[in-house]
Protein backbone atom coordinates (compact mmCIF):
# COMPACT_ATOMS: atom_id res chain seq x y z
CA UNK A 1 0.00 0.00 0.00
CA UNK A 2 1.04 3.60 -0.90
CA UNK A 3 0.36 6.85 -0.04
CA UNK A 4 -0.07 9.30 -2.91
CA UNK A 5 1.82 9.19 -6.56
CA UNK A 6 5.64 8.85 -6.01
CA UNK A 7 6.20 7.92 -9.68
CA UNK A 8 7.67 10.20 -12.77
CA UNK A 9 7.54 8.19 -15.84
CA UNK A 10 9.84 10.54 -17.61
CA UNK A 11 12.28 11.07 -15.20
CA UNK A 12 12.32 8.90 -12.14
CA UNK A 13 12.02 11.88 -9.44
CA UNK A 14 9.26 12.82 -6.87
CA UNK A 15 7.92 15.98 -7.20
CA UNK A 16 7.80 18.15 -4.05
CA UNK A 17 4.52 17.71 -2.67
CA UNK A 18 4.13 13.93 -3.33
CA UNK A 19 4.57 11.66 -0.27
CA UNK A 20 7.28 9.01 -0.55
CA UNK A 21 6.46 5.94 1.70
CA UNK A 22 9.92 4.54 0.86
CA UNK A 23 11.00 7.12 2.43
CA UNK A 24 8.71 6.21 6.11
CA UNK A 25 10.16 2.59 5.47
CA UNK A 26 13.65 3.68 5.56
CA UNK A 27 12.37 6.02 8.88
CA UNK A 28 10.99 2.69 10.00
CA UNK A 29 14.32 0.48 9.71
CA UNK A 30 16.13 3.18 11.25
CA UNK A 31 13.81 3.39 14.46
CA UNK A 32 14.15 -0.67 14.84
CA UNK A 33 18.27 -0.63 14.73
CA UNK A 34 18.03 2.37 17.23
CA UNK A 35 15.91 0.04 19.57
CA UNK A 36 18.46 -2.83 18.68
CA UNK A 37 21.46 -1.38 19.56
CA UNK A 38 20.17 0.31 22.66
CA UNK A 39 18.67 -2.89 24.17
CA UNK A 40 22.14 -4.64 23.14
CA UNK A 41 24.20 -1.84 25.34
CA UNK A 42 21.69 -1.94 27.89
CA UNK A 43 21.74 -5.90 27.85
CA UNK A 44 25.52 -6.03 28.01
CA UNK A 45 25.55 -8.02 24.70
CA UNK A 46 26.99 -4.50 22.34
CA UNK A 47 29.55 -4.60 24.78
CA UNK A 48 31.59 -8.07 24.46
CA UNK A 49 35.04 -7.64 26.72
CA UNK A 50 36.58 -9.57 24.11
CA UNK A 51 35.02 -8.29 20.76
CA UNK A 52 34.69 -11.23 18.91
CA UNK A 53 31.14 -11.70 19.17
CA UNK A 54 29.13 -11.68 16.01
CA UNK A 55 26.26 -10.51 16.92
CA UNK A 56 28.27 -7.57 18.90
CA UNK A 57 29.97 -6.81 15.86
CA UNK A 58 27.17 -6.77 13.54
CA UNK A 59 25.10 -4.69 16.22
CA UNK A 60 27.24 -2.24 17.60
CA UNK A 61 27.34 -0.11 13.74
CA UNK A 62 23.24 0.39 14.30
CA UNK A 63 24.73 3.71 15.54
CA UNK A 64 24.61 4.52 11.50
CA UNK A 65 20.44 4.99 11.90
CA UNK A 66 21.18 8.64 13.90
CA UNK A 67 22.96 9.56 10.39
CA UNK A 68 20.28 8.03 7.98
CA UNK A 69 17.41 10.03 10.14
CA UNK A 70 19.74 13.29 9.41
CA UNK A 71 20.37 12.40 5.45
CA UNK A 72 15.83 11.97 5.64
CA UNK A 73 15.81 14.83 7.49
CA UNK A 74 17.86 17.27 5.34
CA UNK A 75 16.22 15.47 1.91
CA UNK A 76 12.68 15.46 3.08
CA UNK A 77 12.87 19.29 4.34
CA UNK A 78 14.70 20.78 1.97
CA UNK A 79 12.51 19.60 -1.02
CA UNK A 80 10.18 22.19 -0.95
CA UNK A 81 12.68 25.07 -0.90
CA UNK A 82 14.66 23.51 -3.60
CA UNK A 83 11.63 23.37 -5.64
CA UNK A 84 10.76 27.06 -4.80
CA UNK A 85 13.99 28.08 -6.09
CA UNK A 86 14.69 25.85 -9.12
CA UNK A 87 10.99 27.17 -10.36
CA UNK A 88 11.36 30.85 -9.29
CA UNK A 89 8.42 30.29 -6.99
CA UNK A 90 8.00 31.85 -3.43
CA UNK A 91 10.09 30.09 -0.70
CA UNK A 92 7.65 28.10 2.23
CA UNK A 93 7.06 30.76 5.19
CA UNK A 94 9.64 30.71 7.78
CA UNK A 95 6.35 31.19 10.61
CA UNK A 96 4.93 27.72 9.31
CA UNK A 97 7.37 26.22 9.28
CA UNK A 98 9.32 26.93 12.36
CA UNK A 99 5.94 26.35 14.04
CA UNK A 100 5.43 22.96 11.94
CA UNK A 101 8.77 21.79 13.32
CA UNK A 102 7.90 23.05 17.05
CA UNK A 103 4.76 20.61 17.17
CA UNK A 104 6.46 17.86 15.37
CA UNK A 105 9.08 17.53 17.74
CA UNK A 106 8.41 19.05 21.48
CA UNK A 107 4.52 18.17 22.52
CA UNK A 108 5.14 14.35 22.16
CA UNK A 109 9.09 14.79 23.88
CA UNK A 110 7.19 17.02 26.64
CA UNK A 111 4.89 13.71 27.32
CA UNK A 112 8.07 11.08 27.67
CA UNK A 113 9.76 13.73 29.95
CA UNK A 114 7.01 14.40 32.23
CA UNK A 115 6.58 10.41 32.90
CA UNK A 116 10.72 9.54 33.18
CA UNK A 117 10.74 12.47 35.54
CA UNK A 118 8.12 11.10 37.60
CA UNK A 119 9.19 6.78 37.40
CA UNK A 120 13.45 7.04 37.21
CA UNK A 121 14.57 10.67 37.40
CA UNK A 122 12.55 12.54 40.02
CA UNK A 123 15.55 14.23 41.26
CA UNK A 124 15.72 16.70 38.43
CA UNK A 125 12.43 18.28 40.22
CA UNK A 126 15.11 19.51 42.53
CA UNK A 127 17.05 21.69 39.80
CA UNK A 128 14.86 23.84 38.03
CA UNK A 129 17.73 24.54 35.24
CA UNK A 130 18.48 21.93 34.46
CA UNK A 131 15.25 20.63 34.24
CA UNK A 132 14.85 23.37 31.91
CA UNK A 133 17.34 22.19 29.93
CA UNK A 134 16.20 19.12 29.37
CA UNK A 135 12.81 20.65 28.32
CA UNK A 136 14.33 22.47 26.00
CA UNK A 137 16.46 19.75 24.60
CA UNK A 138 19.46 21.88 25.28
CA UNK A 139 21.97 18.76 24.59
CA UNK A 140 20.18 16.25 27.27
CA UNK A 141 23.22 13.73 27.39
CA UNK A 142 25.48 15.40 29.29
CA UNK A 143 27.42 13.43 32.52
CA UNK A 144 26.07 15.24 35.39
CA UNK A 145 22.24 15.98 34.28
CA UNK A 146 20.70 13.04 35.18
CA UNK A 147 21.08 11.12 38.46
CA UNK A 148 23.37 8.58 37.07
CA UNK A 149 25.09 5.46 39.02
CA UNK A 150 27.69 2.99 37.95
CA UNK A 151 24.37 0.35 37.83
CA UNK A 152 22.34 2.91 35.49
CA UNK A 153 24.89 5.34 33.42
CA UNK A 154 22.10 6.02 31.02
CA UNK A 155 18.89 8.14 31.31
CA UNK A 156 15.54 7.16 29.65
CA UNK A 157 15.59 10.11 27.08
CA UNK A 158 19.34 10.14 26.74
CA UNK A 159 18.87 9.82 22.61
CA UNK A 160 17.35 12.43 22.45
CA UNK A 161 20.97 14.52 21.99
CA UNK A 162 19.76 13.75 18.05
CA UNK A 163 17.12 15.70 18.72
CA UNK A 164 19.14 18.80 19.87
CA UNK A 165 21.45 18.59 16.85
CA UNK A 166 18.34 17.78 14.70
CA UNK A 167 16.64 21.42 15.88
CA UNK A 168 19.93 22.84 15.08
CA UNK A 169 19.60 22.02 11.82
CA UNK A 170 16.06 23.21 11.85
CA UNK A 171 16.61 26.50 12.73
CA UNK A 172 19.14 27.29 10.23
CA UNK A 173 17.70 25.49 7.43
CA UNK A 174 15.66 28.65 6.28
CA UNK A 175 18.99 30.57 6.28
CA UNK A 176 20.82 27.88 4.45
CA UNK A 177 17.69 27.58 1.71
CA UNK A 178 18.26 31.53 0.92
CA UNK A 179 21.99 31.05 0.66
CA UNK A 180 21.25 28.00 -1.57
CA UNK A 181 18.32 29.66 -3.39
CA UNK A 182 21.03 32.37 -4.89
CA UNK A 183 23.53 29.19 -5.95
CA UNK A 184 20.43 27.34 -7.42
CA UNK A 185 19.15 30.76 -9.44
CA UNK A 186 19.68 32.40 -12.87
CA UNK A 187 19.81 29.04 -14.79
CA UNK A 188 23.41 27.94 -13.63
CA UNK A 189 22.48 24.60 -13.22
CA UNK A 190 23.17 22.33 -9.99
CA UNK A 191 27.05 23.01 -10.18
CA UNK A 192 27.37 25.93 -8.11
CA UNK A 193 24.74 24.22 -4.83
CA UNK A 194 26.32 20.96 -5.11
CA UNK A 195 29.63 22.76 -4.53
CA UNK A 196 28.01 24.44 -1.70
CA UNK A 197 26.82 20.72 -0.08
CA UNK A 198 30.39 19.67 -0.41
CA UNK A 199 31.38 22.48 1.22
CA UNK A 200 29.12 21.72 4.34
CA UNK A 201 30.55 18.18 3.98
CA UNK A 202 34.13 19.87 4.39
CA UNK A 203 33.14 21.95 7.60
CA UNK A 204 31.80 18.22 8.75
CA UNK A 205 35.41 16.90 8.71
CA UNK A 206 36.96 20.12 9.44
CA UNK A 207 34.94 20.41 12.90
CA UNK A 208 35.90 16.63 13.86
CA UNK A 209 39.62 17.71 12.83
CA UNK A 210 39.49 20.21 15.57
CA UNK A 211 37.69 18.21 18.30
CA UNK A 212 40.39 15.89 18.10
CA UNK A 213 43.04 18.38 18.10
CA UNK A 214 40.96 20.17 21.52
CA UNK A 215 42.74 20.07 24.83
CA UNK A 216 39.40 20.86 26.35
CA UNK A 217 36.93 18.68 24.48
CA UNK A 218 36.31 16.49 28.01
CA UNK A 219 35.45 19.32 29.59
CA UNK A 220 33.04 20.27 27.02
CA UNK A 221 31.43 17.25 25.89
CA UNK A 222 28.39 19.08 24.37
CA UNK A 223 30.72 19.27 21.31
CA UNK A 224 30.58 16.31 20.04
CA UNK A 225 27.30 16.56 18.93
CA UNK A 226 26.71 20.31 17.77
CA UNK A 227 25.52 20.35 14.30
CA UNK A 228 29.06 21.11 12.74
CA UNK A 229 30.14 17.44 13.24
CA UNK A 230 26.68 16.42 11.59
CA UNK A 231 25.98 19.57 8.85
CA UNK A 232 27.60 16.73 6.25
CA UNK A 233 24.78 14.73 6.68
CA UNK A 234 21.92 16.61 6.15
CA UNK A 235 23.99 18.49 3.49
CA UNK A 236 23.97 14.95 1.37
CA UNK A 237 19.73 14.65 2.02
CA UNK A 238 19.41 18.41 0.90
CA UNK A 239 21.83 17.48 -2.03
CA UNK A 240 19.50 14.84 -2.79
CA UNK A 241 16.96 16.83 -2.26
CA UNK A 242 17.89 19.04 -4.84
CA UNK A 243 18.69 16.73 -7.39
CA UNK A 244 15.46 14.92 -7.41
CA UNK A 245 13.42 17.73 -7.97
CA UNK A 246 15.76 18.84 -10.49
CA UNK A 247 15.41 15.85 -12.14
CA UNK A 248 11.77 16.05 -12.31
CA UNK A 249 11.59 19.70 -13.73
CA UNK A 250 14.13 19.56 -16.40
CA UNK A 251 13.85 18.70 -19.79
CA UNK A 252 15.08 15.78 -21.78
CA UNK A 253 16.61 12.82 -19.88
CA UNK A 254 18.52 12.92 -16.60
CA UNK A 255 21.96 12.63 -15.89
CA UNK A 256 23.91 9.64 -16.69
CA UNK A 257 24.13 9.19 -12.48
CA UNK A 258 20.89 9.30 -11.94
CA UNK A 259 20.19 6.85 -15.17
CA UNK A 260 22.83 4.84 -13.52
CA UNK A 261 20.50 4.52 -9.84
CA UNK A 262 17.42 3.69 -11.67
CA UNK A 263 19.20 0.90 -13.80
CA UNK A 264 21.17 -0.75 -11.05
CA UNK A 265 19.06 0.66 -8.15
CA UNK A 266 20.41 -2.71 -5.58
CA UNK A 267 23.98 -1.72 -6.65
CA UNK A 268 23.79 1.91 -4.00
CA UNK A 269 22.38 -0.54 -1.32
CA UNK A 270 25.24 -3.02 -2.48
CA UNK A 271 27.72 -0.21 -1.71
CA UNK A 272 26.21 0.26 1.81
CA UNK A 273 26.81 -2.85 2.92
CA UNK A 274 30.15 -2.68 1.59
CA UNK A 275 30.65 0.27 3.81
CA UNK A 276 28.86 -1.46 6.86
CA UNK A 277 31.44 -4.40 6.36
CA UNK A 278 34.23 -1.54 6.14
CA UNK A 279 32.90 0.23 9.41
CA UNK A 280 32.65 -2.83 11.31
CA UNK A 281 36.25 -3.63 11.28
CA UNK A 282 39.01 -2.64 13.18
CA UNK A 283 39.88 0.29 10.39
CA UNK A 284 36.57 2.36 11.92
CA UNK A 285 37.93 1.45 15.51
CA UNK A 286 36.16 0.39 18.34
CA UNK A 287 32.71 1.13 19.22
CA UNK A 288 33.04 2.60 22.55
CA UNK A 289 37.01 3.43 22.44
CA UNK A 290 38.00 6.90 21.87
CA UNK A 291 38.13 7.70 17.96
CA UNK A 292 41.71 8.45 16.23
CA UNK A 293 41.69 10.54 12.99
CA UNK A 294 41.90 8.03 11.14
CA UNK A 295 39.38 6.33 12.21
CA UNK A 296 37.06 8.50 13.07
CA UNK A 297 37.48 9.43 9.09
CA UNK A 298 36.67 6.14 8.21
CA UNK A 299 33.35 5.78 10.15
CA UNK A 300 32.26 9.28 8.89
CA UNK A 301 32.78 8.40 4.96
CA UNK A 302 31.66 5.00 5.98
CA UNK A 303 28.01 6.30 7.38
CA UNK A 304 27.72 8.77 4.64
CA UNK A 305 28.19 5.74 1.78
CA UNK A 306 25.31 3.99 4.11
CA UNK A 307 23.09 6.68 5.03
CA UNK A 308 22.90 7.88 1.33
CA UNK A 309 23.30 4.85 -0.42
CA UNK A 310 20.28 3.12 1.39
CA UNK A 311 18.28 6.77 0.56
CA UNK A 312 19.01 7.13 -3.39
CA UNK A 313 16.79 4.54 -5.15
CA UNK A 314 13.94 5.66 -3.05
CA UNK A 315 14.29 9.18 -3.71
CA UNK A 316 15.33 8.60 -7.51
CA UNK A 317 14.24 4.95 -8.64
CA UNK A 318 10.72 4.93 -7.96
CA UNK A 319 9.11 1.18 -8.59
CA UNK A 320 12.88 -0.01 -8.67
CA UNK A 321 13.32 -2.77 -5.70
CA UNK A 322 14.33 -0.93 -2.99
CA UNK A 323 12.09 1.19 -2.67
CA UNK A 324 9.03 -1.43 -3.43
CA UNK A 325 10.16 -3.24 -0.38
CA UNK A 326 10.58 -0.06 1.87
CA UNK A 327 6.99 0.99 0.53
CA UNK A 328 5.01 -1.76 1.96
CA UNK A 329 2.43 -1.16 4.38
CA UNK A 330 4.04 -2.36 7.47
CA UNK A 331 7.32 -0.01 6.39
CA UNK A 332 5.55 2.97 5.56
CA UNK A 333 3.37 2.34 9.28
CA UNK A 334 6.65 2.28 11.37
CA UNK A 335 7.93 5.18 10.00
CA UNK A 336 4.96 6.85 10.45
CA UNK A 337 5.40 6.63 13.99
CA UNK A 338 8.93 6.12 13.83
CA UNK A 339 9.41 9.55 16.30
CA UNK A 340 7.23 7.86 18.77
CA UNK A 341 9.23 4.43 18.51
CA UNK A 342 12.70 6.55 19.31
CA UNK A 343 10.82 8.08 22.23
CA UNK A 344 9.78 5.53 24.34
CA UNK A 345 12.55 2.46 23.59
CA UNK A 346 14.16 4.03 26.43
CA UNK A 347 11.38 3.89 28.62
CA UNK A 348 10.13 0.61 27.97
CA UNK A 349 13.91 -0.86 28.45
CA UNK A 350 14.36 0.49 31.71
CA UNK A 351 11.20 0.01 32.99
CA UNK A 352 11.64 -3.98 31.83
CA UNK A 353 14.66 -4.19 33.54
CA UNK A 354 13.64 -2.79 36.62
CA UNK A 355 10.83 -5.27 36.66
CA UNK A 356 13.16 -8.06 36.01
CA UNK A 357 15.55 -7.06 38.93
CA UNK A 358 18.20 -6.12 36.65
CA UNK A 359 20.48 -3.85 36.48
CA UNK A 360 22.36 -2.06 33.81
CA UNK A 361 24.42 -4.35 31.69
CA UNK A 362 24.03 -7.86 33.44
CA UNK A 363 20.97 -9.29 31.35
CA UNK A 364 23.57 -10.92 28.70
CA UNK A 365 22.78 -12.42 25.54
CA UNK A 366 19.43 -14.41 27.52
CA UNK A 367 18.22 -11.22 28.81
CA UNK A 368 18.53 -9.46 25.49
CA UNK A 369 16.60 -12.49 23.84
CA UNK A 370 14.17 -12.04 26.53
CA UNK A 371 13.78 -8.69 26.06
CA UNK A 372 14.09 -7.39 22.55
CA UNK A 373 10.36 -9.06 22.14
CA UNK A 374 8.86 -7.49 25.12
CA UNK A 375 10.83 -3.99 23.89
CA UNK A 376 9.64 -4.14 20.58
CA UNK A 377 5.91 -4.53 21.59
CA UNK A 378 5.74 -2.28 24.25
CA UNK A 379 7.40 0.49 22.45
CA UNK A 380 5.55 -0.12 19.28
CA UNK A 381 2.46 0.12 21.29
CA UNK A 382 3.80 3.78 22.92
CA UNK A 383 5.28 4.88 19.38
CA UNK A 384 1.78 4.47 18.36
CA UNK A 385 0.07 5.84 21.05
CA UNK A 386 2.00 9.05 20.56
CA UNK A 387 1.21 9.11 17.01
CA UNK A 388 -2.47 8.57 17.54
CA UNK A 389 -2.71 11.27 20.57
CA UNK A 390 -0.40 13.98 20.14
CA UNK A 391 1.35 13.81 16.47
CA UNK A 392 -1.29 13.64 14.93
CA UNK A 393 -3.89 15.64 16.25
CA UNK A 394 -1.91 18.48 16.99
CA UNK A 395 -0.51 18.16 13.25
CA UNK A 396 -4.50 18.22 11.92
CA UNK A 397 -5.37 20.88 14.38
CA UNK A 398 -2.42 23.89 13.12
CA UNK A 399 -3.39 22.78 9.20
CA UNK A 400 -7.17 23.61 9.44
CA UNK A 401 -6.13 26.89 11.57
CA UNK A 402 -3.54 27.82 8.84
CA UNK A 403 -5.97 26.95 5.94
CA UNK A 404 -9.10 28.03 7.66
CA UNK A 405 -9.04 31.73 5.37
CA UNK A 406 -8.20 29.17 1.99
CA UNK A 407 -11.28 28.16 -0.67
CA UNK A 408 -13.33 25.40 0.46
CA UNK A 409 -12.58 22.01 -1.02
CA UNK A 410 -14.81 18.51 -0.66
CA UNK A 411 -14.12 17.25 2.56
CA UNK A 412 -12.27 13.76 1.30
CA UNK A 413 -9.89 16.17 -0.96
CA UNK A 414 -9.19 18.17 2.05
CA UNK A 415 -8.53 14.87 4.50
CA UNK A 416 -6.00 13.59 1.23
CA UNK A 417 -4.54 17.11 1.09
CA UNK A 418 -3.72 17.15 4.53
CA UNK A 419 -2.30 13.85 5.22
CA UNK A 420 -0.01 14.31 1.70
CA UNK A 421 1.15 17.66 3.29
CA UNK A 422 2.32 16.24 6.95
CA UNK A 423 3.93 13.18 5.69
CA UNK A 424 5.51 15.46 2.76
CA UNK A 425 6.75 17.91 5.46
CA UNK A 426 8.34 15.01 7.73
CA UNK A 427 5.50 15.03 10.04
């Protein structure tokens, strides 16, 4: 099952108001490896003293989903400004959309909060600021904000530091779509804008160059994940972005890459395993030891291979493979409530382990078996929940506000026009 045309017979692109389920499947398998490698750490089983375990190995790289939500996150959002400015049309309003992005992302966190505060982390009722900070999503995972022990180092919302680097990017995009609006005008072709995403790619390394060169990084942990050491990331989804709609508007037949993706569409996700393989051995380093520039290098070109090589069939192959099997209804469903899913795995897992006696790290590989089912359904039942009672109804309560002054249209139309918008917009 789909939702809404994602096809272009002429040119194999999307155009920018057409949903792309693939796109909510690829959301979806990124949720379920964030759950995976969480329970795994949490288990003990990510974590093998000796690191030969297989299933460590082949786990502990799930980090990658953080970087594939980014690439979604810069292709998805930028589409529409990329569109305004290769057809010398109007650019979205900064007020909707910095309000869209508000609802998206802090009513649903403001729910998970309120009920972690009051089950594991009550103490943070005793500072004010930093409660506030954590409200405001100021960086949450930060040693010293949570009442941490040596039996629970980890706070039920401590992935949410995505979040903060995600709102980053949010609240410069605008500025970055008027920068790229000038690169993308006057007919110069995609030249100029794809210079400026490599550019943001080069800032990327750049930043991690001087982290690692930082006397004071420890103190100022924060650092690792300001949007600098991430801007590479959604700079390859607005790139792709860009192309796609570029693709769709121009003339004649598209470039010999893009021909090349919608010929040999299982080739890009060929080259991401390739790169999962790469990141997985020692050259990428190991998962919890301090990073070296080399391999910190690695793992960064490594994700970006996987993050964008899983994303480019869907976004320029429609009906090729991929992006059939990421477009099936169960896909396109977790995604949907994909930002619920990343809430509450937290919750659920400490909340099973404290009814299981355990504590942080000792359930092994039997308590992760144990667990992962138990995980997946109670957190697919919360993921939904917050879909069903906040998302969503907040989402259809701002679009008939906003287009309460448009012409009347036939009440199915206006249901269809509304879901296509939210699930266009990354809702």
């Amino acid at each position: 099952m789909t939702y809404g045309s994602t096809k272009n017979a002429s040119h194999g692109g999307a155009t920018p108001r057409s949903y792309l389920p693939a796109m909510d499947g690829l959301r979806g398998l990124a949720a379920a490896m964030v759950v995976t490698i969480h329970l795994a750490g949490w288990t003990g089983v990510a974590f093998d003293p000796q690191g030969k375990g297989l299933l460590a190995t082949v786990i502990n790289r799930f980090g990658v989903s953080v970087y594939i939500f980014f690439v979604i996150s810069g292709y998805l959002l930028f589409r529409p400004f990329a569109a305004a400015a290769l057809e010398g049309r109007e650019a979205p309003g900064m007020k909707t959309y910095y309000w869209h992005r508000f609802l998206r992302i802090y009513p649903a966190f403001w729910v998970l909060a309120l009920l972690s505060v009051l089950c594991f982390h009550r103490t943070l009722t005793e500072e004010p600021a930093r409660l506030l900070r954590v409200l405001t999503l100021q960086h949450t995972f930060v040693e010293g904000d949570f009442p941490h022990t040596p039996q629970w180092p980890w706070s039920t919302f401590s992935q949410t530091w995505s979040l903060s680097t995600e709102i980053s990017f949010y609240l410069v995009l605008p500025l970055l779509a008027v920068l790229f609006r000038g690169l993308l005008g006057s007919g110069r072709g995609l030249g100029p804008a794809l210079t400026g995403f490599a550019l943001l790619e080069a800032v990327n390394v750049v930043w991690w160059i001087g982290i690692w060169g930082s006397p004071d990084t420890a103190a100022h942990p924060t650092r690792w994940w300001w949007l600098p050491g991430y801007i590479g990331f959604f700079a390859a989804g607005m790139a792709l972005a860009t192309v796609s709609v570029h693709v769709k508007r121009q003339g004649g037949g598209p470039p010999a890459f893009v021909r090349c993706v919608v010929r040999r569409p299982w080739l890009c996700w060929t080259a991401a395993l390739a790169a999962y393989v790469v990141v997985s051995t020692p050259l990428a380093g190991g998962h919890m030891e301090p990073p070296t520039p080399r391999t910190a290098l690695v793992e960064h070109f490594g994700y970006l291979v996987i993050s964008v090589g899983l994303a480019l069939p869907l976004a320029l192959a429609p009906g090729s493979g991929p992006e059939r099997l990421l477009s099936t209804r169960v896909m396109a469903w977790l995604g949907r409530i994909s930002y619920g899913i990343f809430l509450w795995h937290m919750f659920v897992m400490a909340a099973a382990l404290r009814l299981g006696g355990w504590d942080w790290g000792e359930p092994g590989m039997k308590g992760f078996l144990l667990l992962l089912p138990v995980t997946v359904v109670g957190t697919v039942l919360l993921g939904w929940l917050s879909y069903v009672l906040v998302e969503r109804p907040l989402r259809r309560r701002f679009r008939r506000r906003v287009r309460s002054s448009e012409p009347a249209v036939p009440a199915a139309a206006g249901r269809a026009r509304d879901e296509r918008d939210a699930r266009n917009a990354g809702m």
